[in-house]
Every structure is written in C-alpha cells, then in structure tokens.
N, C-alpha and C. Protein backbone atom coordinates (compact mmCIF):
# COMPACT_ATOMS: atom_id res chain seq x y z
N UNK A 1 0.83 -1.20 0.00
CA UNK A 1 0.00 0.00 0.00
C UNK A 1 0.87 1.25 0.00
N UNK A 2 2.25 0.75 -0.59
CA UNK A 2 2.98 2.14 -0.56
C UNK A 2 2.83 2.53 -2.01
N UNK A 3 2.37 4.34 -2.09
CA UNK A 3 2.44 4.49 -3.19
C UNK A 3 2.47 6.24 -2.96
N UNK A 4 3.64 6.74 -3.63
CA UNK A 4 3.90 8.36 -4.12
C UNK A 4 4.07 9.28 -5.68
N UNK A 5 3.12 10.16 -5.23
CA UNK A 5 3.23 10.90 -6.21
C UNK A 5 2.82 12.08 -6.29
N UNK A 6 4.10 12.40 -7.47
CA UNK A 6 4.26 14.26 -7.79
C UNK A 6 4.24 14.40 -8.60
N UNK A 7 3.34 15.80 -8.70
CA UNK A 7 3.54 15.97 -10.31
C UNK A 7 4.15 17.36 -10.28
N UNK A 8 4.52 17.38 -11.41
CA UNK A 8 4.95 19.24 -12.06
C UNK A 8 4.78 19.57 -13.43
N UNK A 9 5.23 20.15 -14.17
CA UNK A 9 5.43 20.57 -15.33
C UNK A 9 6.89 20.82 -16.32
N UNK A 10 6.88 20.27 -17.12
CA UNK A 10 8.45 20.78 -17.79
C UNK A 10 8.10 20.81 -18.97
N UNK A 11 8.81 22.10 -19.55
CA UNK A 11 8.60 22.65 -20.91
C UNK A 11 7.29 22.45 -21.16
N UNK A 12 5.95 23.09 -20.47
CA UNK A 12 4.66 23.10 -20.47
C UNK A 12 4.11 21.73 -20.41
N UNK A 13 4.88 20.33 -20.54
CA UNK A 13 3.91 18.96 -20.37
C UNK A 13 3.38 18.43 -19.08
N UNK A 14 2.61 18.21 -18.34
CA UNK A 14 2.39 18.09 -17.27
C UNK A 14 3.35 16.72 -17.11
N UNK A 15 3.72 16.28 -15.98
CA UNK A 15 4.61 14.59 -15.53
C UNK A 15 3.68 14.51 -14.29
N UNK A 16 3.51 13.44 -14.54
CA UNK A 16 3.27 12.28 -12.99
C UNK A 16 4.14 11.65 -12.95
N UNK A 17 4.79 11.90 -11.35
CA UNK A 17 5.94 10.98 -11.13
C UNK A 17 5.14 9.94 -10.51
N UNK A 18 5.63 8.67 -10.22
CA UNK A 18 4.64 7.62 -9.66
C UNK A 18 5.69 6.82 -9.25
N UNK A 19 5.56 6.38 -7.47
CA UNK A 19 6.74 5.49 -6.97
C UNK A 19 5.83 4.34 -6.31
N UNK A 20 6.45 3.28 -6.36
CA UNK A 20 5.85 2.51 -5.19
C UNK A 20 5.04 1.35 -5.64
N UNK A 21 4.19 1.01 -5.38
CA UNK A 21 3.36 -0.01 -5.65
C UNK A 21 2.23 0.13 -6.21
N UNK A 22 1.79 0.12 -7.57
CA UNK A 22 0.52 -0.10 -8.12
C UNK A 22 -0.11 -0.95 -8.25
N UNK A 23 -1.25 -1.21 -7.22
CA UNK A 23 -2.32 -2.72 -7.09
C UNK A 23 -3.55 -1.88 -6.56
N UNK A 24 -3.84 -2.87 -6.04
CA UNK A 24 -5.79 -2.96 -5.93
C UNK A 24 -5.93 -1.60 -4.65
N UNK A 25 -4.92 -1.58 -3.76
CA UNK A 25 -5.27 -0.45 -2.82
C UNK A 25 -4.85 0.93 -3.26
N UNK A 26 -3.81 1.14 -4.09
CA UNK A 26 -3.77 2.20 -4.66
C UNK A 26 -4.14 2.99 -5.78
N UNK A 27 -4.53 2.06 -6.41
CA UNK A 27 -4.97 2.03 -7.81
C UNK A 27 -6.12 3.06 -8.22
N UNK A 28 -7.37 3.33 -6.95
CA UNK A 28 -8.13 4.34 -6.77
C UNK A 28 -7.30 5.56 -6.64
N UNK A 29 -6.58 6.40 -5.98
CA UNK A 29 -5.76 7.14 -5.61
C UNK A 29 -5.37 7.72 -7.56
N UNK A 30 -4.46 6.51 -7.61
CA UNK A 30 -4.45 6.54 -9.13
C UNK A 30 -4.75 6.98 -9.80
N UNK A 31 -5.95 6.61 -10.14
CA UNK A 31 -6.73 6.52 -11.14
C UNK A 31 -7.82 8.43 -10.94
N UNK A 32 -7.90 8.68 -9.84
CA UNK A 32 -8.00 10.06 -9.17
C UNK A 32 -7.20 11.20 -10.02
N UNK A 33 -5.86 10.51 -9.52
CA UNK A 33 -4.51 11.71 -10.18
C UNK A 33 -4.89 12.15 -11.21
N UNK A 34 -4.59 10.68 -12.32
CA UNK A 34 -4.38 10.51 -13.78
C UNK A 34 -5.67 11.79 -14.42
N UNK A 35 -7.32 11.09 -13.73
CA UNK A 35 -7.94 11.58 -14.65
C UNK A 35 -8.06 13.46 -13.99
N UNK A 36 -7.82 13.97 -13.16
CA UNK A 36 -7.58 15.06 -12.76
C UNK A 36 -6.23 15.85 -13.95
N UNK A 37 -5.25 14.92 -14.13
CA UNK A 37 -4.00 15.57 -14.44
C UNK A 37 -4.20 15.31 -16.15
N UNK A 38 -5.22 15.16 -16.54
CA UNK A 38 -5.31 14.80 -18.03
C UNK A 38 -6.89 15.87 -18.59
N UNK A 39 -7.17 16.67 -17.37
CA UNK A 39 -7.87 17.71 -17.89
C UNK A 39 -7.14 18.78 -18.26
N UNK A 40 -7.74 19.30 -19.60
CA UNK A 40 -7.30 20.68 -20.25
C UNK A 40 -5.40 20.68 -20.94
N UNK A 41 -5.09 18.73 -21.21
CA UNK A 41 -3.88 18.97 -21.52
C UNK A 41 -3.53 17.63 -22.75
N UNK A 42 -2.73 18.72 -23.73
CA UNK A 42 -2.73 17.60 -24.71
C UNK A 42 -1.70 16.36 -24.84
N UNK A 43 -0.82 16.27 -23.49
CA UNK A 43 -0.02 15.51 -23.29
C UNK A 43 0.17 15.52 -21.85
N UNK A 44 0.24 13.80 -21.56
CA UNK A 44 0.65 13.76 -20.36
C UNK A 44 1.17 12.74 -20.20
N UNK A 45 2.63 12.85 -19.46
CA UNK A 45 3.85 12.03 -19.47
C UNK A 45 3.23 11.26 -17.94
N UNK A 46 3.26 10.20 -17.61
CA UNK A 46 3.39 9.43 -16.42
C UNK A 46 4.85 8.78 -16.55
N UNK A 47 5.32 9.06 -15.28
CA UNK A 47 6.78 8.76 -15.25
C UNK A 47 6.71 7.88 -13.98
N UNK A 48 6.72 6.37 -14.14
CA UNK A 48 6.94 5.03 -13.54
C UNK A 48 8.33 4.73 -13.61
N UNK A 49 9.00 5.23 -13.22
CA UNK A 49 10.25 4.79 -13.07
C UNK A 49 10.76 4.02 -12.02
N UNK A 50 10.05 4.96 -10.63
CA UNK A 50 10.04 4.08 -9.36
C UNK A 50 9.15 3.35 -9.03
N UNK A 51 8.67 3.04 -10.06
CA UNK A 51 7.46 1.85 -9.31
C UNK A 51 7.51 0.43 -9.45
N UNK A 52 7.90 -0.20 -8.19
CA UNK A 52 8.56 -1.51 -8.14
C UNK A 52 7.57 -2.49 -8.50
N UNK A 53 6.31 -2.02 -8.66
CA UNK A 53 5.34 -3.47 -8.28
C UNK A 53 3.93 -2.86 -8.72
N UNK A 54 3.24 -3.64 -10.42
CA UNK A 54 2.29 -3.29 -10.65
C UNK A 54 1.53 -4.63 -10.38
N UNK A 55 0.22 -4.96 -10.68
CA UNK A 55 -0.97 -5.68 -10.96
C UNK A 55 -1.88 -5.38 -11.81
N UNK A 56 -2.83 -6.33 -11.96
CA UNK A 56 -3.92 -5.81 -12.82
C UNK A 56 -4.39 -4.50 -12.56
N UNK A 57 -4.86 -4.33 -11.41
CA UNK A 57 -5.69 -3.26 -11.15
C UNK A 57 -5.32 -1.85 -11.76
N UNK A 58 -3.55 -1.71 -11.47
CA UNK A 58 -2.74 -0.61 -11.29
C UNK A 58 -2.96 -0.85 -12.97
N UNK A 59 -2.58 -2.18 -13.74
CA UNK A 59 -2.63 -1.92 -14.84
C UNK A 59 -3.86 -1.35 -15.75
N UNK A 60 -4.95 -1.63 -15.29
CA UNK A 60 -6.51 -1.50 -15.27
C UNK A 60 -6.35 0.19 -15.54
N UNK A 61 -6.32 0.93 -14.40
CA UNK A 61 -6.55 2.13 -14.52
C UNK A 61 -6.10 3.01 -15.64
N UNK A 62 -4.46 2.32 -15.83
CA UNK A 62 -3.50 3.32 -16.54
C UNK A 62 -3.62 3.01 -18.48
N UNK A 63 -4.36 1.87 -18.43
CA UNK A 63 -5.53 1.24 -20.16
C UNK A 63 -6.64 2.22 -20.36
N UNK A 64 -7.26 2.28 -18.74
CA UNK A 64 -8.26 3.04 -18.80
C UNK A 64 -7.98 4.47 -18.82
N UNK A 65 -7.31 5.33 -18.73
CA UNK A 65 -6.40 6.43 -18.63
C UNK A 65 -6.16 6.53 -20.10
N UNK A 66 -5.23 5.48 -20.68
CA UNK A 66 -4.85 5.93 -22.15
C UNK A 66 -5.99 6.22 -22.99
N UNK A 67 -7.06 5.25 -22.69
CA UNK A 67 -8.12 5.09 -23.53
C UNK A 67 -9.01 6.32 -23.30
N UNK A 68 -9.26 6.74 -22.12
CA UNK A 68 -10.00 8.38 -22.32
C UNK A 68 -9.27 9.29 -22.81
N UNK A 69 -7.34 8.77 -22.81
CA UNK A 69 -6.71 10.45 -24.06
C UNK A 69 -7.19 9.88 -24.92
N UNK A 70 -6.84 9.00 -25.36
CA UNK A 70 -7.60 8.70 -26.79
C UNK A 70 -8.77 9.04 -27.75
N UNK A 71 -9.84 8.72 -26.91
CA UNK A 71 -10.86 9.34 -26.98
C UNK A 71 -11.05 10.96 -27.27
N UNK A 72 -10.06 11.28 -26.32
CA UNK A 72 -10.04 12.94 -26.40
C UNK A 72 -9.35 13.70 -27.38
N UNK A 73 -8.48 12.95 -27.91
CA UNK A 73 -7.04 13.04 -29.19
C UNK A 73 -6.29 14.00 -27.89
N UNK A 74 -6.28 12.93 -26.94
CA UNK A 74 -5.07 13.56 -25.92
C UNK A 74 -3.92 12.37 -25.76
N UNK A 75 -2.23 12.90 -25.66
CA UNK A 75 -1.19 11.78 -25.75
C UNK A 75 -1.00 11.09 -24.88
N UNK A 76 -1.38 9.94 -23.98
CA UNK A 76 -1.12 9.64 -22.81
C UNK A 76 1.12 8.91 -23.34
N UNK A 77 1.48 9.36 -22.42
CA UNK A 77 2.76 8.77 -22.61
C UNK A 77 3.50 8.47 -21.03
N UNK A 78 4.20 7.08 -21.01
CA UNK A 78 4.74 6.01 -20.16
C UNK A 78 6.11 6.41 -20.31
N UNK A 79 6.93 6.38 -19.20
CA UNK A 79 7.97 6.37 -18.89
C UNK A 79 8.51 4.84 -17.85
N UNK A 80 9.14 4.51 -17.99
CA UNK A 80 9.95 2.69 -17.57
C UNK A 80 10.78 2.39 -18.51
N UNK A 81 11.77 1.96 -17.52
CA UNK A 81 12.49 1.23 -17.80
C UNK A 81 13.34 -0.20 -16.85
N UNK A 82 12.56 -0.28 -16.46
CA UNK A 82 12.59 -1.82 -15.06
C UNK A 82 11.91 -2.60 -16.48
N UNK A 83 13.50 -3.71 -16.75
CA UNK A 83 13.11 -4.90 -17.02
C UNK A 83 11.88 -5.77 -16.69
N UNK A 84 12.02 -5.89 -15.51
CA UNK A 84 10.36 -6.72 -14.84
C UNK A 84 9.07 -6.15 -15.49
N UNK A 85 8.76 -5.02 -15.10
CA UNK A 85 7.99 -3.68 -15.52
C UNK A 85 7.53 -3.85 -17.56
N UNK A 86 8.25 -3.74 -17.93
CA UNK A 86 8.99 -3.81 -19.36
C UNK A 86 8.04 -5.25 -20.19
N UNK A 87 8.79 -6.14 -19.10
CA UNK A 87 8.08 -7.94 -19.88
C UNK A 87 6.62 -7.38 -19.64
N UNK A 88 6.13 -7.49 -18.75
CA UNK A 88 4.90 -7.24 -18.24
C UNK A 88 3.92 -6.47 -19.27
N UNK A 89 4.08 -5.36 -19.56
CA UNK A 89 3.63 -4.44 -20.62
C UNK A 89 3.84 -5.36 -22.31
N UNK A 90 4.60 -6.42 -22.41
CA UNK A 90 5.36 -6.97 -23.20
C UNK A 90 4.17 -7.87 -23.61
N UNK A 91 4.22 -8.81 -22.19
CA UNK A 91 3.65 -10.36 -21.99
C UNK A 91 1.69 -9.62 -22.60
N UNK A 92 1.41 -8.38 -21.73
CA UNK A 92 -0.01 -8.45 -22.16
C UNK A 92 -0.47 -8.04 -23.43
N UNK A 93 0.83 -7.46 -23.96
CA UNK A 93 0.44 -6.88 -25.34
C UNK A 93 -0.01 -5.34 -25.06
N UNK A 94 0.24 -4.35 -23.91
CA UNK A 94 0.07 -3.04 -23.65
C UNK A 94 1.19 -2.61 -24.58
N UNK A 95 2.50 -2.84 -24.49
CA UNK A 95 3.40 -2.26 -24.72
C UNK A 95 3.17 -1.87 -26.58
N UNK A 96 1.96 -2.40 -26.89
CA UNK A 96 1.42 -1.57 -28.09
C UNK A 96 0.18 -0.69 -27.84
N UNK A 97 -0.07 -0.98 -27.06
CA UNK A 97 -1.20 0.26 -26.58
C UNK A 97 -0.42 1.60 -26.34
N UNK A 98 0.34 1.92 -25.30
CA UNK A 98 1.32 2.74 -24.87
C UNK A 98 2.47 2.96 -25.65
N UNK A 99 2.75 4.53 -25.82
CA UNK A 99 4.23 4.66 -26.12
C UNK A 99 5.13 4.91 -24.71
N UNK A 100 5.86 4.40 -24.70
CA UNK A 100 6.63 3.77 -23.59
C UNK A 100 8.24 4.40 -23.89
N UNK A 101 8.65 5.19 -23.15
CA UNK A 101 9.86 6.06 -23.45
C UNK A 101 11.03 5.53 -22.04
N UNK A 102 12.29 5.51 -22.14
CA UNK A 102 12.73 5.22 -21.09
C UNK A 102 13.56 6.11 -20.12
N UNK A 103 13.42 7.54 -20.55
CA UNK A 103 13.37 9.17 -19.50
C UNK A 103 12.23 9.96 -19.48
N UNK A 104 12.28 10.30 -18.98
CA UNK A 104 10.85 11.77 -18.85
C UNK A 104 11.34 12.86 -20.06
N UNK A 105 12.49 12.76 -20.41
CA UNK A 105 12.75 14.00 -21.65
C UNK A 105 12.57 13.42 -22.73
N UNK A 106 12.65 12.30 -23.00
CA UNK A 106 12.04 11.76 -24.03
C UNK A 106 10.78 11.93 -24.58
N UNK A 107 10.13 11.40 -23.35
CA UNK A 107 8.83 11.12 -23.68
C UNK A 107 7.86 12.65 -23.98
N UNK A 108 9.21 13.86 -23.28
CA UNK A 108 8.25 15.04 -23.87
C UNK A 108 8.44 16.07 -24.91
N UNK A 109 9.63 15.39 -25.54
CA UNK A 109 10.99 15.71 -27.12
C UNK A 109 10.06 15.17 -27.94
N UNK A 110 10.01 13.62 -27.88
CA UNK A 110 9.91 12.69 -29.12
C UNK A 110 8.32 12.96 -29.81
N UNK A 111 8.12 13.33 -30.61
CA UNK A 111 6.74 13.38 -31.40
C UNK A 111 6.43 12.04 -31.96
C-alpha cells in the first residue's frame, strides 16, 4: 500500500511521477490523479520509473487512462524502464497500446 506521487510541469507537459506499488489499494488514488491531471492537456507524461510493483488493477486504470486520451485526441505517454515492468507491458500486449519512453525527456521531445 505504498504508493507516491508528484507531479509538475516541464517545458509546459504536465509529468506524474509515480513510486511505489501499483495494485488494488492504490490504484483508486491513481486513477483520481491521472484523470484530474489529463484535464485541459494535450499531453501527459506518467513517469513510472520508481514503481517496483504493478498488478492488474494498477494496470486497469493506466488502459483506462490511455483510452480516455484517446478518446479525447489527448497523448497519454509512459515512462519505464525496469526490465520486470517492461516484460509485463510486453507479456499483455500493452506495450502496443502505450508509447513507452525510457526518461521523462524523451517522452516530452519525441513526437
């Protein structure tokens, strides 16, 4: 049930930093942020870098997250790079849903 996060802004893109554990108890919290931090913006970087430990749920929200930018012709964009993390997105076949960058400057450079 450990789970942190900050957000800010760089070069106008909003970032969610996100540490800790994404599962079934945090995943509300989550899912709170995301759709709060994805009003009024045409890109938004989530930066998972520190997050040791997802699940469905955690994964649940952040499908459901891409899929309302989508909807909106808004960019949802992933930051990881944890091997573990990585297969995972791999094994379910997300890692084509998501563009998946492995810094936060990337993910708010690369068009």
């Amino acid at each position: 049930m450990n789970l942190s996060i900050a957000i800010d802004s760089v070069e106008g893109v909003k970032v969610v930093h996100i540490g800790g554990e994404l599962d079934v108890y945090t995943a509300p919290q989550l899912r709170e942020i995301l759709t709060e931090a994805l009003e009024g913006r045409d890109r938004l970087v989530v930066d998972l870098l520190r997050v040791q430990f997802i699940d469905s749920t955690g994964l649940g929200v952040l499908v459901a997250s891409q899929q309302k930018a989508h909807a909106s012709s808004q960019d949802l964009r992933l930051v990881l790079d944890d091997p573990y993390l990585l297969k995972i997105f791999r094994i379910t076949g997300f890692d084509g849903v998501f563009s998946i960058f492995p810094q936060v400057t990337d993910a708010i450079h690369n068009n």
